[in-house]
Protein backbone atom coordinates (compact mmCIF):
# COMPACT_ATOMS: atom_id res chain seq x y z
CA UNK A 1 15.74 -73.48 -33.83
CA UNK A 2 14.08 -75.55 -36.70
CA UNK A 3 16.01 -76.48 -39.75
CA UNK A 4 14.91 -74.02 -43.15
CA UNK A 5 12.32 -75.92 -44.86
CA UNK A 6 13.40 -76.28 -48.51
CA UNK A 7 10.92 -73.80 -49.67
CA UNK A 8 12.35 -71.26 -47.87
CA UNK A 9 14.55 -69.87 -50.17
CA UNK A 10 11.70 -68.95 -52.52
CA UNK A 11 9.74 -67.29 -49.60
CA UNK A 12 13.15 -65.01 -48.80
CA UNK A 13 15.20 -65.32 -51.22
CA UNK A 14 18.59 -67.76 -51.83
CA UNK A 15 21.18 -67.69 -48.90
CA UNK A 16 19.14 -65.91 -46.73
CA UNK A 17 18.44 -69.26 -44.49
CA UNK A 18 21.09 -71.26 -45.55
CA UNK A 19 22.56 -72.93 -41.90
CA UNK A 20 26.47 -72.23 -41.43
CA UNK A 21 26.88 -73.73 -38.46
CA UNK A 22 25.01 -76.56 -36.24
CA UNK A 23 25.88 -75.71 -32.71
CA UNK A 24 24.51 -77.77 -29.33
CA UNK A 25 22.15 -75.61 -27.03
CA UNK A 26 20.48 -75.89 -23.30
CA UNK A 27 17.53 -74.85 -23.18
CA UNK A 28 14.74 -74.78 -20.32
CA UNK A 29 10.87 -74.18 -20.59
CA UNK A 30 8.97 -70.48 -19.92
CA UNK A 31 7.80 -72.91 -17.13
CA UNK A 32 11.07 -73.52 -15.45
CA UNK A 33 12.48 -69.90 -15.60
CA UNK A 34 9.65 -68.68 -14.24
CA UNK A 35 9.62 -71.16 -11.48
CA UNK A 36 13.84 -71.00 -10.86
CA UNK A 37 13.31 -66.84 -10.90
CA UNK A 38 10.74 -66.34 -8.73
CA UNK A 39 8.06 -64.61 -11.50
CA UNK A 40 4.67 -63.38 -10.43
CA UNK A 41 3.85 -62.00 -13.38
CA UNK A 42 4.80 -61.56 -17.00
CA UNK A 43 3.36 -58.18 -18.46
CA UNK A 44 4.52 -58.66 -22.15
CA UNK A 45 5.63 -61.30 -23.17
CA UNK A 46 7.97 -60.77 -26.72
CA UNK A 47 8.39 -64.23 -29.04
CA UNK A 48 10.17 -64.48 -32.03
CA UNK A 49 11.93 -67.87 -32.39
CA UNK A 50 11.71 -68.37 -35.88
CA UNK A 51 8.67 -70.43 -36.21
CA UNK A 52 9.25 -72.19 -33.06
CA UNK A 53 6.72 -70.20 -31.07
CA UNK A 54 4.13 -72.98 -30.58
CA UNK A 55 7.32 -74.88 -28.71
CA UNK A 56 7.64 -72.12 -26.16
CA UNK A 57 3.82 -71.78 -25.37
CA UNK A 58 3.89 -75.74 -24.86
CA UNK A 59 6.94 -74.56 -22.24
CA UNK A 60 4.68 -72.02 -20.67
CA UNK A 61 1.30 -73.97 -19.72
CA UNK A 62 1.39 -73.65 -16.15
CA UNK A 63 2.24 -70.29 -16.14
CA UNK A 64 -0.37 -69.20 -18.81
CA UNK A 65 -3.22 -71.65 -16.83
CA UNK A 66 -1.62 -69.58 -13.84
CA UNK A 67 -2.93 -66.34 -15.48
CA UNK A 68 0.96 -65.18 -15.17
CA UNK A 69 1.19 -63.63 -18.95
CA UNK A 70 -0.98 -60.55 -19.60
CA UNK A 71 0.00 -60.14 -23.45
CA UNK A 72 2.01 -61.61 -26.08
CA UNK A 73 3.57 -59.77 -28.61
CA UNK A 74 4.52 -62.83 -31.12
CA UNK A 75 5.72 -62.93 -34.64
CA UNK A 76 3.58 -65.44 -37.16
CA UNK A 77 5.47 -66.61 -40.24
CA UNK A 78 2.43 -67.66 -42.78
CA UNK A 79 4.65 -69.04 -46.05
CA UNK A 80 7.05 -71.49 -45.53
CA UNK A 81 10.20 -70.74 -44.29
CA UNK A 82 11.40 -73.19 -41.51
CA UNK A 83 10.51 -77.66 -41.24
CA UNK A 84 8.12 -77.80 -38.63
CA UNK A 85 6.41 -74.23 -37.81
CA UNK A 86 3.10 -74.10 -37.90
CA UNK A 87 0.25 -72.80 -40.62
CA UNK A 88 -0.86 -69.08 -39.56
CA UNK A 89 -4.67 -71.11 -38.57
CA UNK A 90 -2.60 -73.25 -36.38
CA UNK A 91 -0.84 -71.47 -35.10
CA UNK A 92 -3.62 -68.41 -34.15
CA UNK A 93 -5.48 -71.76 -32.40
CA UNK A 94 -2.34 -72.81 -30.27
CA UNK A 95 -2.66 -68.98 -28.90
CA UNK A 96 -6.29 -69.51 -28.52
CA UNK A 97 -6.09 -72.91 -26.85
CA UNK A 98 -3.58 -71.60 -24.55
CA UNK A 99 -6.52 -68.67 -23.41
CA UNK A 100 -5.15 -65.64 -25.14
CA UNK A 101 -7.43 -63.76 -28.10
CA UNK A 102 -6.29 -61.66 -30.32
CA UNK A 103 -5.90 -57.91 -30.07
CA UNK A 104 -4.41 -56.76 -32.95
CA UNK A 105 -1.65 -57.42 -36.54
CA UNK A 106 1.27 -55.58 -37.41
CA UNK A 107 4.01 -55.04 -39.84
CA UNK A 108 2.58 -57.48 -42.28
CA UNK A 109 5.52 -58.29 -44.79
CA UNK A 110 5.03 -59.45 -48.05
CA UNK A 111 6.78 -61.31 -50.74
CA UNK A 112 7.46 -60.14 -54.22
CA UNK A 113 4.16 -61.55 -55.55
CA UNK A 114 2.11 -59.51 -52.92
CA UNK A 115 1.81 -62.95 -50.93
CA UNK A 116 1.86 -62.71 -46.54
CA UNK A 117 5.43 -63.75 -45.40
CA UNK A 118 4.81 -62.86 -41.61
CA UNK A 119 2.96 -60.53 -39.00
CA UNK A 120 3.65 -59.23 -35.93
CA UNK A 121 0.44 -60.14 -33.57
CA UNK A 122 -0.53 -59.08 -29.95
CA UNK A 123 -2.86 -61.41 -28.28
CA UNK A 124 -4.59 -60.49 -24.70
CA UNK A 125 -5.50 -62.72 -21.94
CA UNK A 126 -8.84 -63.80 -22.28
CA UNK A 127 -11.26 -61.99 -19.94
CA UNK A 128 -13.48 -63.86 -17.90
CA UNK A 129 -17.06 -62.99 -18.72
């Protein structure tokens, strides 16, 4: 996970991302599960790592090059909440980049000031013309 950026408490409010505990996790790429499992195909694939998305679509290159991943179904945090996500234009173009458009947003969630917090987005796998 990335650390809170320090504005975060003013996008959600104080405590809400304060850390508690720092603990030490494995992790392995969308690449190398879906290699280790034996994964043809991923229908839908659900993200919501907490502003780390773009990290797990740089983990799942060959599979997304491979065509493997129909859909995504990914949350977008637009204010700042955690060091290190990406700006909602950024992010939208890692999506992009990686060959997916977008289909739709949902559950948009504002602040107290009417200002975007986060989305829900679905992106489709770009059809070839």
């Amino acid at each position: 996970m990335l650390p809170t950026d320090q504005l975060g408490a003013r996008t959600w409010g104080e405590g809400l991302l304060d850390t508690e505990q720092v603990v030490q996790a494995k992790f392995q790429t969308l690449d190398q599960v879906v290699s280790e499992l034996g994964i043809d195909r991923i229908h839908i694939l659900k993200l919501d790592v907490q502003g780390a998305e773009h990290t797990v679509i740089e983990g799942a290159k060959r599979a997304m090059a491979e065509g493997r991943i129909d859909m995504i179904y990914s949350e977008i945090i637009t204010q700042p909440t955690y060091s290190g996500q990406k700006r909602f234009d950024e992010a939208l173009a890692i999506y992009y980049d990686a060959g997916f458009e977008l289909f739709n947003i949902y559950n948009l969630n504002f602040d107290s000031q009417g200002g975007l917090r986060q989305v829900d987005v679905i992106f489709v796998r770009r059809r070839e013309e």
